[in-house]
N, C-alpha and C. Protein backbone atom coordinates (compact mmCIF):
# COMPACT_ATOMS: atom_id res chain seq x y z
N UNK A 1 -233.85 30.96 -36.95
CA UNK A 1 -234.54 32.00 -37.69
C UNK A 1 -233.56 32.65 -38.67
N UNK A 2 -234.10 32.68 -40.06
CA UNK A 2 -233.03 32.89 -41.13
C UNK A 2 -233.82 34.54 -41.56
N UNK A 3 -233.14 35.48 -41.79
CA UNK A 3 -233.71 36.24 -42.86
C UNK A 3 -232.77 36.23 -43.92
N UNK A 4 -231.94 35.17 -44.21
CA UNK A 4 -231.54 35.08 -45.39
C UNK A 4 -232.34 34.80 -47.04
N UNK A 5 -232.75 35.62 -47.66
CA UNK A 5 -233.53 34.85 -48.61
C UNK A 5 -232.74 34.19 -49.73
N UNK A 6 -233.22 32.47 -50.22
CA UNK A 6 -232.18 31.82 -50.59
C UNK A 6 -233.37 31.32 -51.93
N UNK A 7 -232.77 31.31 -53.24
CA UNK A 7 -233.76 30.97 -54.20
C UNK A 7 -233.95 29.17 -54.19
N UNK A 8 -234.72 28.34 -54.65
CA UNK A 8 -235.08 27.47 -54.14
C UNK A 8 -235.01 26.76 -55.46
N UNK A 9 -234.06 25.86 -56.00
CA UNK A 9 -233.59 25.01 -57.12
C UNK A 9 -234.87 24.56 -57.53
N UNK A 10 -235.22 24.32 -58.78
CA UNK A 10 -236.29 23.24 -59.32
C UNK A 10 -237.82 23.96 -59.09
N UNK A 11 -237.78 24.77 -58.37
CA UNK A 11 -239.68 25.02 -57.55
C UNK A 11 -240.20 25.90 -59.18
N UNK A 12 -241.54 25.51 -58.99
CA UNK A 12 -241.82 26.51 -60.28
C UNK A 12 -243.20 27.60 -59.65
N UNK A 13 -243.29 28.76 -59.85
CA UNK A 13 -243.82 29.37 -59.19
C UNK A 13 -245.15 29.09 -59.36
N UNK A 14 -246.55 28.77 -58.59
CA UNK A 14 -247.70 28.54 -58.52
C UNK A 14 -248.66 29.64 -59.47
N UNK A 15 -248.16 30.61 -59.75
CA UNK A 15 -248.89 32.04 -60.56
C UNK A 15 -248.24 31.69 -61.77
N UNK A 16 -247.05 32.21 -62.06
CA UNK A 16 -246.84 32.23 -63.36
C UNK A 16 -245.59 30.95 -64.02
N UNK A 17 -246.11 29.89 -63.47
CA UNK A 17 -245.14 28.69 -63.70
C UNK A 17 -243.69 28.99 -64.22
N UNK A 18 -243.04 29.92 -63.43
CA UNK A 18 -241.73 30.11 -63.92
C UNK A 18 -240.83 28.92 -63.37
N UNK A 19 -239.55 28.65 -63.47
CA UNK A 19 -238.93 27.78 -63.00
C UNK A 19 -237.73 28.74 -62.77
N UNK A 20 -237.15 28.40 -61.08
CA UNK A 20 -236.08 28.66 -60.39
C UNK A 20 -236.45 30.32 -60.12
N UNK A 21 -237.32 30.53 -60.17
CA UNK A 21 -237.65 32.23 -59.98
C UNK A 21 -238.31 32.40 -58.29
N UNK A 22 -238.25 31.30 -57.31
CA UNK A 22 -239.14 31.28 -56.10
C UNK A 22 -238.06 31.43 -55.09
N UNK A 23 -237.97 32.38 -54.26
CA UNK A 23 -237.10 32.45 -52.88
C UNK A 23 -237.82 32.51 -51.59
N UNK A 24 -237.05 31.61 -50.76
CA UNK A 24 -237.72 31.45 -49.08
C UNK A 24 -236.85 31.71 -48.40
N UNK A 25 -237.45 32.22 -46.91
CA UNK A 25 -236.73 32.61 -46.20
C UNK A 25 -238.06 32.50 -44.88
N UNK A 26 -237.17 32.55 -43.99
CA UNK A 26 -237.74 32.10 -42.12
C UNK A 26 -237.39 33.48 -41.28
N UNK A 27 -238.90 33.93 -40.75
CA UNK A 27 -238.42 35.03 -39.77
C UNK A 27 -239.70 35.02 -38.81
N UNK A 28 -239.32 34.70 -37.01
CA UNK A 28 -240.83 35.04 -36.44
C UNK A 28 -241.58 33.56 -36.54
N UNK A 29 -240.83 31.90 -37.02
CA UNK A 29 -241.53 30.85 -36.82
C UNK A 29 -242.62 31.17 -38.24
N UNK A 30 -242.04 31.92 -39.05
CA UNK A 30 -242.74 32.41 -40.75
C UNK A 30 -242.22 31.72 -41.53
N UNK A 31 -242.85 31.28 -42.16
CA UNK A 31 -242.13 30.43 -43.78
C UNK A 31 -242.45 31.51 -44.78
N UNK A 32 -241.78 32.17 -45.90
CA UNK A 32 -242.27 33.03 -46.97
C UNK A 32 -241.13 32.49 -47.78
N UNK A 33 -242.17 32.40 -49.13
CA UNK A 33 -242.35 32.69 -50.20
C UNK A 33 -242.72 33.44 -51.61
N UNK A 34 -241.78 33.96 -51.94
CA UNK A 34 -242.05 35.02 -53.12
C UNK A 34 -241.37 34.59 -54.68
N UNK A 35 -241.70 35.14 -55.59
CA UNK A 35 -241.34 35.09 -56.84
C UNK A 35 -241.09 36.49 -57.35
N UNK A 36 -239.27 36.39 -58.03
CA UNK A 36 -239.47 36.89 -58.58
C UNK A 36 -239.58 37.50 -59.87
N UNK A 37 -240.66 37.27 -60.43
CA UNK A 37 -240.94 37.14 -61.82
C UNK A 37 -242.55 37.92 -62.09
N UNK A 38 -243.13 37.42 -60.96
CA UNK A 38 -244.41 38.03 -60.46
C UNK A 38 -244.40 38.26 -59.32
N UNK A 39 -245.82 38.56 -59.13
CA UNK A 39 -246.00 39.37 -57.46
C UNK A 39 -246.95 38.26 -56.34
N UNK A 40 -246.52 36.72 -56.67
CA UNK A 40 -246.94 35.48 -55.74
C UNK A 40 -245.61 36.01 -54.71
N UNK A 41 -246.81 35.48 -53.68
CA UNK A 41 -246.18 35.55 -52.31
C UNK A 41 -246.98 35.04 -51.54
N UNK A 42 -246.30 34.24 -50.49
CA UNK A 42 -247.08 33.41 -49.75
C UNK A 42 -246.23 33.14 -48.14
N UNK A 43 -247.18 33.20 -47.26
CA UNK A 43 -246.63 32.76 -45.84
C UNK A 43 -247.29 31.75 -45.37
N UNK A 44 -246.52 30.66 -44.63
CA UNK A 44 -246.89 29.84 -44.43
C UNK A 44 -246.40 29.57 -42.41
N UNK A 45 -247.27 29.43 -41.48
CA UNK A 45 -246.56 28.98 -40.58
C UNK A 45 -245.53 27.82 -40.14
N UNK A 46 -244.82 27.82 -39.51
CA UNK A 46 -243.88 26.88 -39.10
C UNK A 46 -244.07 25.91 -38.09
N UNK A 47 -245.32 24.63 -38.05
CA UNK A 47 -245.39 24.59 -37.34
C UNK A 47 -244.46 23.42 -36.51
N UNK A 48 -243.59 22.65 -36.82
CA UNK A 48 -242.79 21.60 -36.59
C UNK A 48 -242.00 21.38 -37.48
N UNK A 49 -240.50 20.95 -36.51
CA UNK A 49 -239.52 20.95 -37.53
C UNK A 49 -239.48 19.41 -38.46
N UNK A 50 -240.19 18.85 -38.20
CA UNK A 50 -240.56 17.60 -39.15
C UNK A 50 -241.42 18.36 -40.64
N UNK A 51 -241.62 19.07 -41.12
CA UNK A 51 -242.60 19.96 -42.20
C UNK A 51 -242.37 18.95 -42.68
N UNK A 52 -243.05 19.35 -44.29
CA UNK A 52 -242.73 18.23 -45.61
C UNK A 52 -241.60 19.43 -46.37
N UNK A 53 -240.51 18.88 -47.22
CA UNK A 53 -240.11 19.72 -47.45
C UNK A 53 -240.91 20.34 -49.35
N UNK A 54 -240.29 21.56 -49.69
CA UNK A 54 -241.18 22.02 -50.64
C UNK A 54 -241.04 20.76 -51.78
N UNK A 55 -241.87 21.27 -52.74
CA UNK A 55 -242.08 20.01 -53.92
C UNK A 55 -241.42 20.33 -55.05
N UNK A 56 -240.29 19.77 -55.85
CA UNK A 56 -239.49 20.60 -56.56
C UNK A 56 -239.60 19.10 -57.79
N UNK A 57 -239.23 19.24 -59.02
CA UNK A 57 -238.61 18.28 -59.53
C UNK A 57 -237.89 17.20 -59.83
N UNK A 58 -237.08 18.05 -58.67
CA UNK A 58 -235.97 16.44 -58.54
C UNK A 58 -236.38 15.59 -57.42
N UNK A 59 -237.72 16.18 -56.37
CA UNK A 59 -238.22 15.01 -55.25
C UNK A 59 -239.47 14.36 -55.96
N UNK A 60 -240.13 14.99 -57.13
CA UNK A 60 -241.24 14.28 -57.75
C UNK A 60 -240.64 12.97 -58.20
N UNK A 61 -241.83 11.93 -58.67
CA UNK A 61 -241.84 11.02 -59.68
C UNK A 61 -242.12 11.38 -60.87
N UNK A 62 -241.44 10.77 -61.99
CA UNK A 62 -242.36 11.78 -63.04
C UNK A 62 -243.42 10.24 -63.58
N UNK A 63 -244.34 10.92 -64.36
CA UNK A 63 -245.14 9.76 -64.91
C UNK A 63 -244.45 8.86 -65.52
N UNK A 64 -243.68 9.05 -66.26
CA UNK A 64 -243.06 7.58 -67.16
C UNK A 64 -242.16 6.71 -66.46
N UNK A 65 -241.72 7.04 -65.06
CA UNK A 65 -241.15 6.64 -64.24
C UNK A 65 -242.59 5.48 -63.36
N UNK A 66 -243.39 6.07 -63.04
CA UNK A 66 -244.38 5.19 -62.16
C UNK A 66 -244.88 3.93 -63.00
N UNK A 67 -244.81 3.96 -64.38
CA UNK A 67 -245.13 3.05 -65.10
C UNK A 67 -244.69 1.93 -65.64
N UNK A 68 -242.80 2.09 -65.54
CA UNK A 68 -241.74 1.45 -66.21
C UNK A 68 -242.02 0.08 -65.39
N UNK A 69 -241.98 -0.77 -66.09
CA UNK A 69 -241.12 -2.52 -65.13
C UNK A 69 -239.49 -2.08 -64.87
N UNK A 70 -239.61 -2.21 -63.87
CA UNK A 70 -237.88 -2.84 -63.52
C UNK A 70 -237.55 -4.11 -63.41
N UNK A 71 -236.48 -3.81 -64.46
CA UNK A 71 -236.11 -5.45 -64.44
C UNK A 71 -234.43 -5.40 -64.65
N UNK A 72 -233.76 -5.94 -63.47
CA UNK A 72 -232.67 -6.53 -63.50
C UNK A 72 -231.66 -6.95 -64.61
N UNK A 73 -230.56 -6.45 -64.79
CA UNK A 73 -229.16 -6.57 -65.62
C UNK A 73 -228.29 -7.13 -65.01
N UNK A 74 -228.16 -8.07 -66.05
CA UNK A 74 -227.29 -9.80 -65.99
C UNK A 74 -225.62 -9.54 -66.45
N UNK A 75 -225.13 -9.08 -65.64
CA UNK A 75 -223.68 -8.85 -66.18
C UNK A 75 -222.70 -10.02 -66.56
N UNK A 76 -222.59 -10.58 -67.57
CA UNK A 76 -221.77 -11.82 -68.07
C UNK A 76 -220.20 -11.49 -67.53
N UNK A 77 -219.50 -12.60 -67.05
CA UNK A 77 -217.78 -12.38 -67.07
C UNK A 77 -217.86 -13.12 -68.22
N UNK A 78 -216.60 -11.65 -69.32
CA UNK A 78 -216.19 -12.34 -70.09
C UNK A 78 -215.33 -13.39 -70.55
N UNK A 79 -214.79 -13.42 -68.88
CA UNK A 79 -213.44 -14.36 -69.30
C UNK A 79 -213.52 -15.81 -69.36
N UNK A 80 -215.13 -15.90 -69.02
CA UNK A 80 -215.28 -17.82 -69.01
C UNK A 80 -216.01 -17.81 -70.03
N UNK A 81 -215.64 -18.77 -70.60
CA UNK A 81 -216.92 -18.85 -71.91
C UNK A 81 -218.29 -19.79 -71.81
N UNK A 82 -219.09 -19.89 -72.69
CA UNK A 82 -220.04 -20.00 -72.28
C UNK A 82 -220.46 -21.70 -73.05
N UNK A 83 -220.78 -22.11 -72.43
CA UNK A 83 -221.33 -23.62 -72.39
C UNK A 83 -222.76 -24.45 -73.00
């Protein structure tokens, strides 16, 4: 149980889409969430320590990513030449 409140990298707030303005903190098996930029706030119970963790930017996919082909890079040695 934390009452540390710690701001939360990447999250963008659900009210006023700010970015890096959202802090959480654990008290009582409580998940909370606040912003501050506006007056969102949110509690969430705790119910297992498996949760999902929050949804931030850097765990999304972004769209141009789901769409790309991957395709493999052929690194030549230069020191043999080529035939």
């Amino acid at each position: 149980m934390s009452n540390v409140k710690r701001f939360i990298a990447g999250v963008t707030c659900p009210r006023c889409a700010a970015m890096d303005r959202i802090r959480a903190w654990e008290q009582n098996s409580i998940r909370y969430r606040e912003c501050v930029n506006c007056d969102f706030f949110e509690q969430l119970p705790i119910e297992d320590e498996t949760a999902s963790e929050l949804t931030t930017r850097v765990n999304q996919v972004r769209e141009e990513q789901k769409t790309q082909d991957v395709q493999p890079v052929r690194i030549l040695d230069p020191g043999k030449p080529k035939r």
